[in-house]
N, C-alpha and C. Protein backbone atom coordinates (compact mmCIF):
# COMPACT_ATOMS: atom_id res chain seq x y z
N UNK A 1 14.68 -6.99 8.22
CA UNK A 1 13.75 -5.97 7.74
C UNK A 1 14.50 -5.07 6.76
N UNK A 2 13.77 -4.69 5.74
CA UNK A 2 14.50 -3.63 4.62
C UNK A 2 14.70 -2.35 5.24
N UNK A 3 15.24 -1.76 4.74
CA UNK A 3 15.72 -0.31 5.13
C UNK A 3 14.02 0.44 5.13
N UNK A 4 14.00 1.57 6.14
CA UNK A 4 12.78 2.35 5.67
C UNK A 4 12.80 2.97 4.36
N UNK A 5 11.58 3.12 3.62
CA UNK A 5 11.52 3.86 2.39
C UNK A 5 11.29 5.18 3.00
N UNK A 6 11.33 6.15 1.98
CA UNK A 6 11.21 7.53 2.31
C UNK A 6 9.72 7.48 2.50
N UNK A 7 8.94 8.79 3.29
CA UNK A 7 7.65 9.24 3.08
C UNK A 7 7.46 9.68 1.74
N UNK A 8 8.57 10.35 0.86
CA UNK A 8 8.11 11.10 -0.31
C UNK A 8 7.77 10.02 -1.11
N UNK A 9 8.73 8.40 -1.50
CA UNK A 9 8.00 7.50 -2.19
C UNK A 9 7.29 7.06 -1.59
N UNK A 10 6.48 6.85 -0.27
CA UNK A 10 5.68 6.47 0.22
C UNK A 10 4.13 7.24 -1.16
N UNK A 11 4.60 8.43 -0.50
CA UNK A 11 3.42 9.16 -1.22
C UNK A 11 3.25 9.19 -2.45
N UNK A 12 4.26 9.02 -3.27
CA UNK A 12 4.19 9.15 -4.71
C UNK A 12 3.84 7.82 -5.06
N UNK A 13 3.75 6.84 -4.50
CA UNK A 13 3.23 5.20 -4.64
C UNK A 13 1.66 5.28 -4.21
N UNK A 14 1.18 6.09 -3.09
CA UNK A 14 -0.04 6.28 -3.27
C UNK A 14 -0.79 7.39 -3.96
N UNK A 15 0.50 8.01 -4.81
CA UNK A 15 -0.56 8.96 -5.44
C UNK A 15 -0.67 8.45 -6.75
N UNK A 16 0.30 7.75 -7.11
CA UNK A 16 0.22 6.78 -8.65
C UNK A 16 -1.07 6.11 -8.50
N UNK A 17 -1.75 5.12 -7.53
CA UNK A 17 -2.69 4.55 -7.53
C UNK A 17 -3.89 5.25 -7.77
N UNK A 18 -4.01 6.23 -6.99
CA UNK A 18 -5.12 7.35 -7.45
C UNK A 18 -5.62 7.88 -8.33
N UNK A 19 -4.13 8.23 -9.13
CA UNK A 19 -4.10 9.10 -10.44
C UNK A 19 -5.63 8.69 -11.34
N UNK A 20 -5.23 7.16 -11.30
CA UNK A 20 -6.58 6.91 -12.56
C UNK A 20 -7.54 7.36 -12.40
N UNK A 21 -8.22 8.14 -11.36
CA UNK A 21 -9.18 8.88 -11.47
C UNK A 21 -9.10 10.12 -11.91
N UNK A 22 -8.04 11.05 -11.92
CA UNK A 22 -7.73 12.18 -12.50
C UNK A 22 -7.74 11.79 -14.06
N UNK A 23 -7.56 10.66 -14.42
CA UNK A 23 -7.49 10.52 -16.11
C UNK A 23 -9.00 9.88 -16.56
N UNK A 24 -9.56 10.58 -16.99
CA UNK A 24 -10.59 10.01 -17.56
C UNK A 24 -10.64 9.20 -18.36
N UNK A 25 -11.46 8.40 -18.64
CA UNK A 25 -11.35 7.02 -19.43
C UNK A 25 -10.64 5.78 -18.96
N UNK A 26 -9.53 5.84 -17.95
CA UNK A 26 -8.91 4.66 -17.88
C UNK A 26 -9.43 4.30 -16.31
N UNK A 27 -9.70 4.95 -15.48
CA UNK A 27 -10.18 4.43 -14.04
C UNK A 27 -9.95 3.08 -13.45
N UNK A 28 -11.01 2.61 -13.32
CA UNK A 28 -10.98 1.17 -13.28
C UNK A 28 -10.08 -0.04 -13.67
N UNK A 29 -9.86 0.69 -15.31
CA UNK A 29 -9.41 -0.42 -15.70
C UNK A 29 -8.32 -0.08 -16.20
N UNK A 30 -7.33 0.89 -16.03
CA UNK A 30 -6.01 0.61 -15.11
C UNK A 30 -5.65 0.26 -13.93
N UNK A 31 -6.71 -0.29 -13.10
CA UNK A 31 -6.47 -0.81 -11.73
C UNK A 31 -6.59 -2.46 -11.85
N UNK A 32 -6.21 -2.58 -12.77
CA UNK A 32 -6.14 -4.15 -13.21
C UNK A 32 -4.73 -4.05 -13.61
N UNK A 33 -4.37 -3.46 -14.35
CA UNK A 33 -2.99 -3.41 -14.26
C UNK A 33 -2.18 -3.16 -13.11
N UNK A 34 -2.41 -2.00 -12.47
CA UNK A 34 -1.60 -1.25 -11.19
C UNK A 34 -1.49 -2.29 -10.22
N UNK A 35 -2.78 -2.66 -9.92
CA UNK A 35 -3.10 -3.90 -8.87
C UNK A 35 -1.88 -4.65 -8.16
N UNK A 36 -1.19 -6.05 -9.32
CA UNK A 36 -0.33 -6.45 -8.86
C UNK A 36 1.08 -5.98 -8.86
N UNK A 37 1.30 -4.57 -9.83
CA UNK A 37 2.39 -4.18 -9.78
C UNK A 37 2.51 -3.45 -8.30
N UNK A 38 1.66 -2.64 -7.63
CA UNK A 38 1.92 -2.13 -6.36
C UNK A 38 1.55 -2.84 -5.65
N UNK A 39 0.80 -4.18 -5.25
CA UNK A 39 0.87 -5.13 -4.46
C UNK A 39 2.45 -5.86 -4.51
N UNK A 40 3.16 -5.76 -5.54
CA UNK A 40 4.38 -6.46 -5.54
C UNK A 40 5.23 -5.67 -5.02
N UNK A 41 5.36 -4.54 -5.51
CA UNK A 41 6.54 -3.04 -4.88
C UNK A 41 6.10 -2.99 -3.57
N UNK A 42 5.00 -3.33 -2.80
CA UNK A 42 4.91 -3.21 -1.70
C UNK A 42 5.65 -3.89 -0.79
N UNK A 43 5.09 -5.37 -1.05
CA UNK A 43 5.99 -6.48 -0.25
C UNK A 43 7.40 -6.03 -0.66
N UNK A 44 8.17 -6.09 -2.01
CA UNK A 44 9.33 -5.70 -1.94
C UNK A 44 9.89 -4.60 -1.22
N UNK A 45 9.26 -3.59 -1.20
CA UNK A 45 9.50 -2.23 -0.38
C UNK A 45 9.47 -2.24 0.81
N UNK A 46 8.61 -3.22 1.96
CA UNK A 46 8.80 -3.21 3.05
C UNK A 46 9.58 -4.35 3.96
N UNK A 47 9.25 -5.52 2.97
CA UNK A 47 9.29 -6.70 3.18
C UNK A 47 8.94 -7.68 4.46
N UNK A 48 9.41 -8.64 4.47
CA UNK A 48 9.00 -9.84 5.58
C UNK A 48 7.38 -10.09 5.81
N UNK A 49 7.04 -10.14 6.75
CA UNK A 49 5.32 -11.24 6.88
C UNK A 49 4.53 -10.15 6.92
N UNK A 50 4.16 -8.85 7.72
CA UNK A 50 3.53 -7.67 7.90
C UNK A 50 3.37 -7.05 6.34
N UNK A 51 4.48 -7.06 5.51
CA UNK A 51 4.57 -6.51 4.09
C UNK A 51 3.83 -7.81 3.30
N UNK A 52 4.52 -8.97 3.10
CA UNK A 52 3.80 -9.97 2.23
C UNK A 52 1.94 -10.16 2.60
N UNK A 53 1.53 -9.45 4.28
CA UNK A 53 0.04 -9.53 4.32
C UNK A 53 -0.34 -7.59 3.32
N UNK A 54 0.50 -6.96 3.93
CA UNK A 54 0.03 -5.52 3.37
C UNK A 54 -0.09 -5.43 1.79
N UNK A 55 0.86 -6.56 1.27
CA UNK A 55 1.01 -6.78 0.00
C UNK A 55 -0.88 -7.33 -0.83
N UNK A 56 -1.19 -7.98 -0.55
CA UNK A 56 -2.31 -8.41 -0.27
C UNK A 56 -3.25 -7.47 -0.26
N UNK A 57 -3.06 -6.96 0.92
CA UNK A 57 -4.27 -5.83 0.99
C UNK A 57 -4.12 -4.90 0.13
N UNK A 58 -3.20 -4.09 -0.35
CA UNK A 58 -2.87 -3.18 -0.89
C UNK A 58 -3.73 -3.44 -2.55
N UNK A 59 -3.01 -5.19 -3.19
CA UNK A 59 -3.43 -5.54 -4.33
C UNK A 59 -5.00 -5.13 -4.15
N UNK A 60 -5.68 -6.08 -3.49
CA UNK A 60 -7.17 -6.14 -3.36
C UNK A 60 -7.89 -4.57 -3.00
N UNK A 61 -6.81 -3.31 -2.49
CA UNK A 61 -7.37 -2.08 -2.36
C UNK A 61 -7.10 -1.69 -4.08
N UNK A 62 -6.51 -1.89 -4.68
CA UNK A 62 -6.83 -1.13 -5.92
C UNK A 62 -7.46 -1.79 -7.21
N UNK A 63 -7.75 -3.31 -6.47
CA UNK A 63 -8.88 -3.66 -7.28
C UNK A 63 -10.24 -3.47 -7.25
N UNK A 64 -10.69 -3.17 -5.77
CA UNK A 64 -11.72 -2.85 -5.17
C UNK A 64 -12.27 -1.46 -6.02
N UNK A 65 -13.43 -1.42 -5.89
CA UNK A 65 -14.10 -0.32 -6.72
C UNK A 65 -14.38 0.81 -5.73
N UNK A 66 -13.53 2.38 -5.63
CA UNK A 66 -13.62 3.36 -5.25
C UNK A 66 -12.87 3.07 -3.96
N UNK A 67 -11.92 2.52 -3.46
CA UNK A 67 -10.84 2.58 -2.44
C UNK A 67 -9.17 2.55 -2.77
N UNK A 68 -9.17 3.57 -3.98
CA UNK A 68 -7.97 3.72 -4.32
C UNK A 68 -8.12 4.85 -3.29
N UNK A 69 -8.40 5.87 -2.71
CA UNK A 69 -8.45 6.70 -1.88
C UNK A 69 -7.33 6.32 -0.39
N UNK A 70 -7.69 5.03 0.17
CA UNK A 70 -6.73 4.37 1.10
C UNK A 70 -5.34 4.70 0.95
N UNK A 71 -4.73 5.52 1.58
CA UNK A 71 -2.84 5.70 1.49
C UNK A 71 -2.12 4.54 2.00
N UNK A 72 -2.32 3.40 1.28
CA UNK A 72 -1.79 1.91 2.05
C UNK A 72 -0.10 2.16 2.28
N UNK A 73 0.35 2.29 1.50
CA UNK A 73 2.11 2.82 1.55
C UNK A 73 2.07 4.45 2.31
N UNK A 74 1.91 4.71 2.60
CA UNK A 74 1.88 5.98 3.87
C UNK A 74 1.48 5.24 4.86
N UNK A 75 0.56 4.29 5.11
CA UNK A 75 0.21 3.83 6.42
C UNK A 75 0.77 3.08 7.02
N UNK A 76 1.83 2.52 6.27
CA UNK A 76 2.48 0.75 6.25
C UNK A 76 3.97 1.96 6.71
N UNK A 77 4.26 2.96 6.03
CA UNK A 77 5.23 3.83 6.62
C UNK A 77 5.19 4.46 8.18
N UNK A 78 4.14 4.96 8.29
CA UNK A 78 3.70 4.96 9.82
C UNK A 78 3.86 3.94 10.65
N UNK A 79 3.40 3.10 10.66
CA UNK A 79 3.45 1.83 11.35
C UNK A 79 4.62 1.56 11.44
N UNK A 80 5.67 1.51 10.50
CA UNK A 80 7.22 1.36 10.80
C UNK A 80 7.80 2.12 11.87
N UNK A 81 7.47 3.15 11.21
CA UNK A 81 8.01 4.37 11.75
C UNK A 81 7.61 4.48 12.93
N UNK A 82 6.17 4.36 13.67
CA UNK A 82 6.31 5.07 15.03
C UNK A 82 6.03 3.57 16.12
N UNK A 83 5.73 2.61 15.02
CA UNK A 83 5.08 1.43 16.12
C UNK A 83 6.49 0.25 16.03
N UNK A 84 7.48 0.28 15.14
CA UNK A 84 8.14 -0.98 14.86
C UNK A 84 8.34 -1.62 15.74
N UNK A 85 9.15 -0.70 16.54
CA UNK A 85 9.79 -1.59 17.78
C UNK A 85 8.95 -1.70 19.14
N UNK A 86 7.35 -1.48 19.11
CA UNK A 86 6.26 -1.95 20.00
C UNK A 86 5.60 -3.48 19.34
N UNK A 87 5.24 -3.89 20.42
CA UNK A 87 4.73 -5.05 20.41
C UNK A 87 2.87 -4.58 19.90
N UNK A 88 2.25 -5.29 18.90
CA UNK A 88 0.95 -4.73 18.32
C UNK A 88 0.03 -5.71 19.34
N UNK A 89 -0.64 -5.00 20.04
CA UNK A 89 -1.92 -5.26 21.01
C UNK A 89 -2.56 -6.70 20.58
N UNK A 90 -2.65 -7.57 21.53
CA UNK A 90 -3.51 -8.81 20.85
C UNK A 90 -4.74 -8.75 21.48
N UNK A 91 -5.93 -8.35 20.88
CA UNK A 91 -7.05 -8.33 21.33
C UNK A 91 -8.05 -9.71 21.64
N UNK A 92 -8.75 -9.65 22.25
CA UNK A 92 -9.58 -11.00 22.84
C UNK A 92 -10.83 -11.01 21.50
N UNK A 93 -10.93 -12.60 21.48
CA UNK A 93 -11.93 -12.88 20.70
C UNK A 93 -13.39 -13.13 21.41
């Protein structure tokens, strides 16, 4: 497993994603760009199988229309942070 990232780049990785709504005109469609670049810094940033799926989600959250809002890198930091070394609940189908 990679080293933990800080919370402060945690946050500044989800506040980059956001931004495009503070800039008018580019919204959307700088989230075609951003997309796979923070789907990629993600998996790199956390790494192994949990990161290469968050990687994923993360891409498809800032392609998605109006869920740049989601703090995917703050949440993926949490989860390190307070759950790593617990076993994650397997629920019944």
């Amino acid at each position: 497993m990679n080293k933990q990232p800080s919370l402060v780049f945690c946050l500044l990785m989800d506040l980059l994603g956001s931004i495009t709504y503070i800039i008018p005109g580019i919204g959307e469609t700088a989230d075609i760009i951003w997309a796979p670049i923070s789907g990629y810094l993600f998996y790199k940033t956390f790494g192994g199988r949990k990161a290469a799926i968050g990687g994923l989600f993360n891409f498809a959250e800032e392609l998605l229309l109006f869920t740049d809002i989601i703090p995917s890198f703050t949440i993926m930091w949490l989860i390190q942070r307070f759950y790593a070394n617990k076993p994650l609940p397997i629920l019944p189908l």
